[in-house]
PDB file of N, CA and C in Angstrom:
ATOM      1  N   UNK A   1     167.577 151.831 107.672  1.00  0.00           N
ATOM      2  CA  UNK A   1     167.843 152.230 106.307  1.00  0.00           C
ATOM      3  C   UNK A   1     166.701 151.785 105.406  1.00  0.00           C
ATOM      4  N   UNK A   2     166.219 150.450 105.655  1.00  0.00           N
ATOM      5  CA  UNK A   2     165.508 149.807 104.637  1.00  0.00           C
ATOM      6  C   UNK A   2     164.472 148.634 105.311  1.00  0.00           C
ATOM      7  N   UNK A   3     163.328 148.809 104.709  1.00  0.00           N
ATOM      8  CA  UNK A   3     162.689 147.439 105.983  1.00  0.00           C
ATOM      9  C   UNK A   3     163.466 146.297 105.354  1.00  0.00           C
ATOM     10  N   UNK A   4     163.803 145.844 106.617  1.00  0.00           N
ATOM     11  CA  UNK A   4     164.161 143.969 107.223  1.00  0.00           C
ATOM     12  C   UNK A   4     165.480 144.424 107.206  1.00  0.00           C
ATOM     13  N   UNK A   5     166.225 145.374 107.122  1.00  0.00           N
ATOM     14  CA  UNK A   5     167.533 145.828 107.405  1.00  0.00           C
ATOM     15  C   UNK A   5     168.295 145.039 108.577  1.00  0.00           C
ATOM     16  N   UNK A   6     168.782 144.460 108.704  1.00  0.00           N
ATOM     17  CA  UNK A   6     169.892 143.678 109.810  1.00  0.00           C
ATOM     18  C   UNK A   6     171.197 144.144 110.447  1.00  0.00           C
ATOM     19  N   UNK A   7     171.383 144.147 111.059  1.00  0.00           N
ATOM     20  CA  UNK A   7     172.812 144.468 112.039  1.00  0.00           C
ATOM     21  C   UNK A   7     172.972 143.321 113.010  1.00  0.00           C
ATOM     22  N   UNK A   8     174.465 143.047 112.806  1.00  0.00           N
ATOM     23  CA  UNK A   8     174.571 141.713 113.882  1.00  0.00           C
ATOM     24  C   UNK A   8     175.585 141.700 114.500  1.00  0.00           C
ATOM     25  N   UNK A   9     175.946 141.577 115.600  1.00  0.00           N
ATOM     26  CA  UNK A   9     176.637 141.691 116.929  1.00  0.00           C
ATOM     27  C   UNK A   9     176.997 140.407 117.332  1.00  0.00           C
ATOM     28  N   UNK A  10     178.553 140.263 117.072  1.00  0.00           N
ATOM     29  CA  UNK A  10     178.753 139.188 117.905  1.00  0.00           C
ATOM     30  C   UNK A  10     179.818 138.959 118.475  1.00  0.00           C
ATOM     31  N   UNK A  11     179.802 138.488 119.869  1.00  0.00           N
ATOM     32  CA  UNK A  11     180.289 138.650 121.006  1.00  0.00           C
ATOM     33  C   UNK A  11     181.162 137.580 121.511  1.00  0.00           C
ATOM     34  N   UNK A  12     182.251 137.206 121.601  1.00  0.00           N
ATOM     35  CA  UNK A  12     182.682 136.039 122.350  1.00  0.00           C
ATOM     36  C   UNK A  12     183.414 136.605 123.687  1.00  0.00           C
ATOM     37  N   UNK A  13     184.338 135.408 124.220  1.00  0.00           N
ATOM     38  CA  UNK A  13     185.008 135.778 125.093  1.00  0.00           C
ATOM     39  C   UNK A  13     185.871 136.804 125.458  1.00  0.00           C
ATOM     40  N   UNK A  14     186.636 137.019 124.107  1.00  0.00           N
ATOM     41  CA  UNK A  14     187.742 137.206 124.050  1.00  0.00           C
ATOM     42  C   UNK A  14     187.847 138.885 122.657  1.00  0.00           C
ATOM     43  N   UNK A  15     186.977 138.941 122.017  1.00  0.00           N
ATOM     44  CA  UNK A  15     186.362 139.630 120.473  1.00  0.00           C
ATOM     45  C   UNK A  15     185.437 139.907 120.592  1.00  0.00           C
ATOM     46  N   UNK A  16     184.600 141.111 119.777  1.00  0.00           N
ATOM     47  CA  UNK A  16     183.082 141.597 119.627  1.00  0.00           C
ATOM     48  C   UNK A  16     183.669 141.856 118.157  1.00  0.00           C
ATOM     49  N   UNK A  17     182.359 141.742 117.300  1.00  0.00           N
ATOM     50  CA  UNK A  17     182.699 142.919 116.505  1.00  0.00           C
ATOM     51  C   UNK A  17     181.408 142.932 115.668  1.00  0.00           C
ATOM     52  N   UNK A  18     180.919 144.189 114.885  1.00  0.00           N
ATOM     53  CA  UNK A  18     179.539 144.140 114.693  1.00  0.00           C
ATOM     54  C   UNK A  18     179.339 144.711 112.983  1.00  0.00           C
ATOM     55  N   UNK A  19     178.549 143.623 112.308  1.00  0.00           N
ATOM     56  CA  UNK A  19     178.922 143.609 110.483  1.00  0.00           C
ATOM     57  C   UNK A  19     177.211 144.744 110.833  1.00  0.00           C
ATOM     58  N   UNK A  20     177.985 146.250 109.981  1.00  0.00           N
ATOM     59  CA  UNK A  20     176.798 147.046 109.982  1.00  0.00           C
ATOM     60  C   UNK A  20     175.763 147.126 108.813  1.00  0.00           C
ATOM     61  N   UNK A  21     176.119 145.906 107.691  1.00  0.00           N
ATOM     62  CA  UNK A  21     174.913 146.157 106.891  1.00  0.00           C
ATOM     63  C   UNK A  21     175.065 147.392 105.805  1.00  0.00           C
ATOM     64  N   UNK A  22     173.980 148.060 105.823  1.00  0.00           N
ATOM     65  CA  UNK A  22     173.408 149.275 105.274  1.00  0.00           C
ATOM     66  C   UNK A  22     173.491 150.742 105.790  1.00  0.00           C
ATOM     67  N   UNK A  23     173.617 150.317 107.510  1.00  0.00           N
ATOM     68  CA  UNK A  23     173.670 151.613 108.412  1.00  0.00           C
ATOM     69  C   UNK A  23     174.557 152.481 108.120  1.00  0.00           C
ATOM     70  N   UNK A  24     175.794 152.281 107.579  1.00  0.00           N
ATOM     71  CA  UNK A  24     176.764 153.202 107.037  1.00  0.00           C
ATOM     72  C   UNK A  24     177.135 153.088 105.009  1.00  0.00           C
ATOM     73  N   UNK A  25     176.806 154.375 104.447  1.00  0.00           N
ATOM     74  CA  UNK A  25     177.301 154.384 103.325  1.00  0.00           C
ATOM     75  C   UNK A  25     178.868 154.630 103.032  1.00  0.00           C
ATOM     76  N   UNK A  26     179.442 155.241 104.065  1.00  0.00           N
ATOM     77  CA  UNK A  26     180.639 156.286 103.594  1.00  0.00           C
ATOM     78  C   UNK A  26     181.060 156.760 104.991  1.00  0.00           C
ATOM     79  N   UNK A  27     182.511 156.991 105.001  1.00  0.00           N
ATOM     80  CA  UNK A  27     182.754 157.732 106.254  1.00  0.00           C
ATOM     81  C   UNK A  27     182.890 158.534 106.746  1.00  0.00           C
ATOM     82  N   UNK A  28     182.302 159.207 105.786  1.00  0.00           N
ATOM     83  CA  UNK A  28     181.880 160.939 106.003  1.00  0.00           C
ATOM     84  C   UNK A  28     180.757 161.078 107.300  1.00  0.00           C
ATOM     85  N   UNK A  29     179.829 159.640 106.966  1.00  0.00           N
ATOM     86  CA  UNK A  29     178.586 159.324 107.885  1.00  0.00           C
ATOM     87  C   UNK A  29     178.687 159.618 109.339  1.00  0.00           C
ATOM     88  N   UNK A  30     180.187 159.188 109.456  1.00  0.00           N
ATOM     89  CA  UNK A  30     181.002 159.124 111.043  1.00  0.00           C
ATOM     90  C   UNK A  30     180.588 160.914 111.510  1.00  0.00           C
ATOM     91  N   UNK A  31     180.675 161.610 110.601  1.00  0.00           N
ATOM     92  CA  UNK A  31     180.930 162.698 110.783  1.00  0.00           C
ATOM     93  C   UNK A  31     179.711 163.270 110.809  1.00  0.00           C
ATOM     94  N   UNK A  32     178.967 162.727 110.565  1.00  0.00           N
ATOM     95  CA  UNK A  32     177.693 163.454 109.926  1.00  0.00           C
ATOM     96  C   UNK A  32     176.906 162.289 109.725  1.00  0.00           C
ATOM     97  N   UNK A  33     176.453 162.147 111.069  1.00  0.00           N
ATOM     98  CA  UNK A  33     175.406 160.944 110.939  1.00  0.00           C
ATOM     99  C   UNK A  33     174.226 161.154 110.278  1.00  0.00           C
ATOM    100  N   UNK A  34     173.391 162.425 110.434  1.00  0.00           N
ATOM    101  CA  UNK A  34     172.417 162.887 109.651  1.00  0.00           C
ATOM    102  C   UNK A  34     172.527 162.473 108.707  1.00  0.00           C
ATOM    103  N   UNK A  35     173.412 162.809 107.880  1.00  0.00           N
ATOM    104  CA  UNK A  35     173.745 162.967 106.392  1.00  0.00           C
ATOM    105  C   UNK A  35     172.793 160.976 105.882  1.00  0.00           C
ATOM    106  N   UNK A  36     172.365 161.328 104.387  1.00  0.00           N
ATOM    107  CA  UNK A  36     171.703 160.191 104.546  1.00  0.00           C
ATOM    108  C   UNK A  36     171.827 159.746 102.591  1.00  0.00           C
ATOM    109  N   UNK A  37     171.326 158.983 102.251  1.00  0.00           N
ATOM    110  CA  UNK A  37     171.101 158.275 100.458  1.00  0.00           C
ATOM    111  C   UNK A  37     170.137 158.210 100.803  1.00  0.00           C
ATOM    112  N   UNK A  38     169.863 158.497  99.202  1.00  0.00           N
ATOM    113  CA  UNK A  38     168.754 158.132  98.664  1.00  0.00           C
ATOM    114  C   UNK A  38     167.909 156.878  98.513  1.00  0.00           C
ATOM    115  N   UNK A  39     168.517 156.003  99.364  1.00  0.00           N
ATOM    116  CA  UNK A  39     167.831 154.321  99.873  1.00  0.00           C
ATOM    117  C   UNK A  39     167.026 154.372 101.301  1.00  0.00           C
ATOM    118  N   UNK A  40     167.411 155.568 102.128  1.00  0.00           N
ATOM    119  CA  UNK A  40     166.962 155.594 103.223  1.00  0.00           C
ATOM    120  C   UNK A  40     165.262 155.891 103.289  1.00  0.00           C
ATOM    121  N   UNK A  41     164.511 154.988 104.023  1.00  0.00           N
ATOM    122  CA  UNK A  41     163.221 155.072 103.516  1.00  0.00           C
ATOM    123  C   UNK A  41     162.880 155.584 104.828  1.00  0.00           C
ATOM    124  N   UNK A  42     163.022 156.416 105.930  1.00  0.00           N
ATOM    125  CA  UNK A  42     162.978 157.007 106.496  1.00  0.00           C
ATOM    126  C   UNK A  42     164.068 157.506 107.091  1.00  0.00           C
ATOM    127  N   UNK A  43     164.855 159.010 106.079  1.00  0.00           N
ATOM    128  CA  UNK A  43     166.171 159.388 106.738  1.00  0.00           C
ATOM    129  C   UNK A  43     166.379 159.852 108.645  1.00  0.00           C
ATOM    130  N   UNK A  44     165.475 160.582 108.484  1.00  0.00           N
ATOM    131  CA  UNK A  44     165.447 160.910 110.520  1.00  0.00           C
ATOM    132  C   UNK A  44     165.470 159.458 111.827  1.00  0.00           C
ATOM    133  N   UNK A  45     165.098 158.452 111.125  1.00  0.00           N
ATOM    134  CA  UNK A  45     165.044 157.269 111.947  1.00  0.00           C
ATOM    135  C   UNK A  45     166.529 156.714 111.639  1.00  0.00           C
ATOM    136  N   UNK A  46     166.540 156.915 110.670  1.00  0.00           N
ATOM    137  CA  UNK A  46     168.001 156.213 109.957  1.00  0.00           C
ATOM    138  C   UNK A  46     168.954 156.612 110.806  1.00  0.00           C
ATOM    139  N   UNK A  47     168.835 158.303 110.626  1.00  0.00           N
ATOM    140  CA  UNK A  47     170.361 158.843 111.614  1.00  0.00           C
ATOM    141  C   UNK A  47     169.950 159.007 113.069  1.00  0.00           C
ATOM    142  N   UNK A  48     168.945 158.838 113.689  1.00  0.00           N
ATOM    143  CA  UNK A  48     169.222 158.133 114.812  1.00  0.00           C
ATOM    144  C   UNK A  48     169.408 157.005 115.256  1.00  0.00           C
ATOM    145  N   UNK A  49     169.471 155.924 114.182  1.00  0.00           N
ATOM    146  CA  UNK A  49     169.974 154.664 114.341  1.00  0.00           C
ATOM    147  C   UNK A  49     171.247 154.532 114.128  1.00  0.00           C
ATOM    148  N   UNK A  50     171.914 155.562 113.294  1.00  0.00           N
ATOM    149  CA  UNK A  50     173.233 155.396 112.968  1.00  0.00           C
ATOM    150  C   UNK A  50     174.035 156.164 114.254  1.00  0.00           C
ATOM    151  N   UNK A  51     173.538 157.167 115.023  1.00  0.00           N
ATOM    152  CA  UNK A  51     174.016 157.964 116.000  1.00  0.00           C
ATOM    153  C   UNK A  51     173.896 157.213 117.056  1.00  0.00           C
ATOM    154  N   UNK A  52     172.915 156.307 117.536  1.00  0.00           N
ATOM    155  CA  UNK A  52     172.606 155.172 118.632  1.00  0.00           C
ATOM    156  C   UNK A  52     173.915 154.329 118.434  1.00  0.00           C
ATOM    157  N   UNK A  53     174.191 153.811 117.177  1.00  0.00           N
ATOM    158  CA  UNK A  53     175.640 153.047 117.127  1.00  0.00           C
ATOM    159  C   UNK A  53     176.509 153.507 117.402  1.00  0.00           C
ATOM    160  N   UNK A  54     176.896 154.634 116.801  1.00  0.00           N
ATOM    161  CA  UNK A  54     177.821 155.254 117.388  1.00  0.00           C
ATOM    162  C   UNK A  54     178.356 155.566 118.306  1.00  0.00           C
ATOM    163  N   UNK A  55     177.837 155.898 118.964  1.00  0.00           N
ATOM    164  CA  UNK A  55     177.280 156.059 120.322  1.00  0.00           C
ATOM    165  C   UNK A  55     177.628 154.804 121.360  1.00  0.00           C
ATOM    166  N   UNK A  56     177.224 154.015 121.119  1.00  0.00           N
ATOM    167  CA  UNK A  56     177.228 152.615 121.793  1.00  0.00           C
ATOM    168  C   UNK A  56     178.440 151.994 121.818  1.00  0.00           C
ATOM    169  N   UNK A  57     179.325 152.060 120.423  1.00  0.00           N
ATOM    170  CA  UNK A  57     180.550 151.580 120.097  1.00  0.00           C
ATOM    171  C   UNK A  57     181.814 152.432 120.124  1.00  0.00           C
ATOM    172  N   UNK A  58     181.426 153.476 120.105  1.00  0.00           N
ATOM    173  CA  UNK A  58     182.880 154.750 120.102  1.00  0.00           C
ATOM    174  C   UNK A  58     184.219 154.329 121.045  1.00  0.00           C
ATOM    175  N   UNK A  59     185.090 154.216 121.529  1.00  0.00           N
ATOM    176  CA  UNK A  59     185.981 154.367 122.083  1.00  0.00           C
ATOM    177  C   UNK A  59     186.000 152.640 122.797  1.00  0.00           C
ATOM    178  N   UNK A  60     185.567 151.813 122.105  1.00  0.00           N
ATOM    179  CA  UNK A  60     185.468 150.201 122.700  1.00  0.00           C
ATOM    180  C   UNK A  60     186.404 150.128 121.354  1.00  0.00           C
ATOM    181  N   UNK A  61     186.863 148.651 121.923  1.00  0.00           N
ATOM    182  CA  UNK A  61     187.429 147.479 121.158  1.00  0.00           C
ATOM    183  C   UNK A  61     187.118 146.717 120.211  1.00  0.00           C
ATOM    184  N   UNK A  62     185.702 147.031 119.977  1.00  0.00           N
ATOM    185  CA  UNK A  62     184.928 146.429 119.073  1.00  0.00           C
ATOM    186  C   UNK A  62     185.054 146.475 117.557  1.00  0.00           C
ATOM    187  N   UNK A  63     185.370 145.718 117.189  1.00  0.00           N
ATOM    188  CA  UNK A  63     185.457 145.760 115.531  1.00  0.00           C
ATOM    189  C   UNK A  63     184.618 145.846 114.814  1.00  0.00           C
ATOM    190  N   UNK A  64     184.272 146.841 113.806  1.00  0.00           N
ATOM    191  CA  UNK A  64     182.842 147.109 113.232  1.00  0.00           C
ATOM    192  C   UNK A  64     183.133 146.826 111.258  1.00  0.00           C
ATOM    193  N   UNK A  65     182.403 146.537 110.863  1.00  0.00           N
ATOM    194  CA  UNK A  65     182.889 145.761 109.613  1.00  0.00           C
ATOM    195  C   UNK A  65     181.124 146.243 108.727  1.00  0.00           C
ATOM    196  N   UNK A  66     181.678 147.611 108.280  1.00  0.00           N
ATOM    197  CA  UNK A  66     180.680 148.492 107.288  1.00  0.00           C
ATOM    198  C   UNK A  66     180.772 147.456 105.972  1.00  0.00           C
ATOM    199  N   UNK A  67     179.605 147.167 105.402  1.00  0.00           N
ATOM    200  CA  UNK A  67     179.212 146.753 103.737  1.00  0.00           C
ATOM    201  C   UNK A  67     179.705 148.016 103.260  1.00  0.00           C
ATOM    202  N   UNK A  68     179.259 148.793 103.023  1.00  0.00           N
ATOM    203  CA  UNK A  68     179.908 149.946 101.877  1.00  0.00           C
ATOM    204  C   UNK A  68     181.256 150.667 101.746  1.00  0.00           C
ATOM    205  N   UNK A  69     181.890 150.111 102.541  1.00  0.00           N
ATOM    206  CA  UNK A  69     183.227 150.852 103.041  1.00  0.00           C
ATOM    207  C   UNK A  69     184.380 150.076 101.367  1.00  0.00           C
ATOM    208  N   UNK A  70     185.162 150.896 101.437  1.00  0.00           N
ATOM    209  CA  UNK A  70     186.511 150.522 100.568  1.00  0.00           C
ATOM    210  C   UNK A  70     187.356 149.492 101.335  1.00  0.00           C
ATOM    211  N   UNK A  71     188.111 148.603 100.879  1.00  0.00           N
ATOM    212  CA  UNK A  71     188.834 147.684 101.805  1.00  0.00           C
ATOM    213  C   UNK A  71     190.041 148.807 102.370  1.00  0.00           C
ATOM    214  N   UNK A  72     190.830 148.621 103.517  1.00  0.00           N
ATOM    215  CA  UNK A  72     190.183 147.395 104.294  1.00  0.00           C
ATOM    216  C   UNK A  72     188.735 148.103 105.116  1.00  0.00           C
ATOM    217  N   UNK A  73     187.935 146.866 105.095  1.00  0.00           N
ATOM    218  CA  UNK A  73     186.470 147.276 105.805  1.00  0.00           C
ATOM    219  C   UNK A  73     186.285 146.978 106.887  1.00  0.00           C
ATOM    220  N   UNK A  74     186.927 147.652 107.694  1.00  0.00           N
ATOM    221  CA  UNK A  74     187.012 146.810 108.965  1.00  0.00           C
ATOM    222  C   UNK A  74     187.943 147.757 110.015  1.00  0.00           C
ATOM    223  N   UNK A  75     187.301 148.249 111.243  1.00  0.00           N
ATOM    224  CA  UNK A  75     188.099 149.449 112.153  1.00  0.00           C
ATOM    225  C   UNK A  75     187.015 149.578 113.283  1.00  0.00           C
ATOM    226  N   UNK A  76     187.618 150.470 113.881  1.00  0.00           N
ATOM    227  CA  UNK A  76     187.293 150.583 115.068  1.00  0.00           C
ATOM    228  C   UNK A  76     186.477 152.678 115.250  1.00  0.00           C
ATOM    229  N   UNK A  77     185.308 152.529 115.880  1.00  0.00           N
ATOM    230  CA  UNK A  77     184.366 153.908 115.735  1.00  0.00           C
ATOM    231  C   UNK A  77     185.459 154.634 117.083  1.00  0.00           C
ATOM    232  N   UNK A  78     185.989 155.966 116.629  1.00  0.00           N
ATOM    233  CA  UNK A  78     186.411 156.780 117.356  1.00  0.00           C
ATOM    234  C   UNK A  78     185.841 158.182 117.981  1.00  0.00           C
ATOM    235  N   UNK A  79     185.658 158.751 119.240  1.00  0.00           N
ATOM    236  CA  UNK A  79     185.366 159.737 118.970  1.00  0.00           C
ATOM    237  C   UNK A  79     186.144 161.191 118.276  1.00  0.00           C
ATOM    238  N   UNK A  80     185.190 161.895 118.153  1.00  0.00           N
ATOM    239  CA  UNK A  80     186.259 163.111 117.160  1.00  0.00           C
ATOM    240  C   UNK A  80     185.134 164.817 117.545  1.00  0.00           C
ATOM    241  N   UNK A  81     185.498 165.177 119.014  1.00  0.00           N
ATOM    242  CA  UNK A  81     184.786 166.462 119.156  1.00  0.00           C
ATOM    243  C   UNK A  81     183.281 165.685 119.389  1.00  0.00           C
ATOM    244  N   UNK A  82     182.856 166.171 119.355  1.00  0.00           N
ATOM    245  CA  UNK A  82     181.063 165.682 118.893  1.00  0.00           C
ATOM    246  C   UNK A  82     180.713 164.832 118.134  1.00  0.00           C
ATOM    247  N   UNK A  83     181.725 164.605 117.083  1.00  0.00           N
ATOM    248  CA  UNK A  83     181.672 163.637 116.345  1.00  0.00           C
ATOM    249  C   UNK A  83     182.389 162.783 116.544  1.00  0.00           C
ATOM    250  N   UNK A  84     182.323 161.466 114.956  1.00  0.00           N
ATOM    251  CA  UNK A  84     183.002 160.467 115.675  1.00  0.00           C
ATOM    252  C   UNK A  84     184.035 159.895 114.532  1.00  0.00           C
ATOM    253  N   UNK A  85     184.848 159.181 113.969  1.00  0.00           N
ATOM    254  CA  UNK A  85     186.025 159.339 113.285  1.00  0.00           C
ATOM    255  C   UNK A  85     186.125 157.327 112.933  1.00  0.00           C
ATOM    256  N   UNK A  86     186.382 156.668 111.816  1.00  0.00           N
ATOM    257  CA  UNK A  86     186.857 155.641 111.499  1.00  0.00           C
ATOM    258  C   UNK A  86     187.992 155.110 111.315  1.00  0.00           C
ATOM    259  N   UNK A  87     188.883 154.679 111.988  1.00  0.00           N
ATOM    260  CA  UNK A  87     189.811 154.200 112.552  1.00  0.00           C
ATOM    261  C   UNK A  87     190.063 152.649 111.762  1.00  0.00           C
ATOM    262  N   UNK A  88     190.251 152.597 110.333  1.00  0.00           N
ATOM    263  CA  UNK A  88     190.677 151.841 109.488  1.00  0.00           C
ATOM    264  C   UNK A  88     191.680 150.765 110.551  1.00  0.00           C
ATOM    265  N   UNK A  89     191.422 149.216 110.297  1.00  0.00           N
ATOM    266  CA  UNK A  89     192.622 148.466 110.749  1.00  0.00           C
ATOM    267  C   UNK A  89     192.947 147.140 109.498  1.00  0.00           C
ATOM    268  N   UNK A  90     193.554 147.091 109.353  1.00  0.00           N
ATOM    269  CA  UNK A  90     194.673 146.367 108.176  1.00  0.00           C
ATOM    270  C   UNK A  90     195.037 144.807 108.815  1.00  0.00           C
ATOM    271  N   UNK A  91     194.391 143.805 107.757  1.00  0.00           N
ATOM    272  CA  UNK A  91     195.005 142.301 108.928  1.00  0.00           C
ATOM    273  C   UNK A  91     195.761 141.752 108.436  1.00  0.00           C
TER     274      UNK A  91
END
């Protein structure tokens, strides 16, 4: 999204779950990873970084915890056709 941009993954025994930063604005994104803001300082790298996640995390257990999201911020990446779907979870 932005240079020095961060994503962090972390893993225990028992839990994963991965705080995405910047990589997602909205959850339309799920749908349309392309889709990009006007912060993205190179959009084509962006949405293949956001499609690589996706990708990686879809249909796992993993708890993913978007900065830009509305509460609750915090769910699980689903697939949806080709695309992929946010799966809101409530604690």
């Amino acid at each position: 999204h932005s240079p020095g941009h961060q994503i962090v993954h972390v893993a225990g025994d028992r839990a994963e779950g991965v705080m995405t930063g910047d990589c997602f604005h909205h959850p339309i994104q799920l749908l349309h990873p392309e889709w990009h803001t006007g912060y993205c300082v190179d959009p084509v790298w962006s949405a293949g970084q956001r499609r690589r996640l996706l990708e990686r995390f879809a249909d796992t257990p993993t708890l993913i915890f978007p900065a830009h999201f509305l509460p609750p911020a915090a769910g699980r990446i689903e697939r949806a056709g080709d695309a992929f779907r946010f799966a809101f979870v409530s604690g």
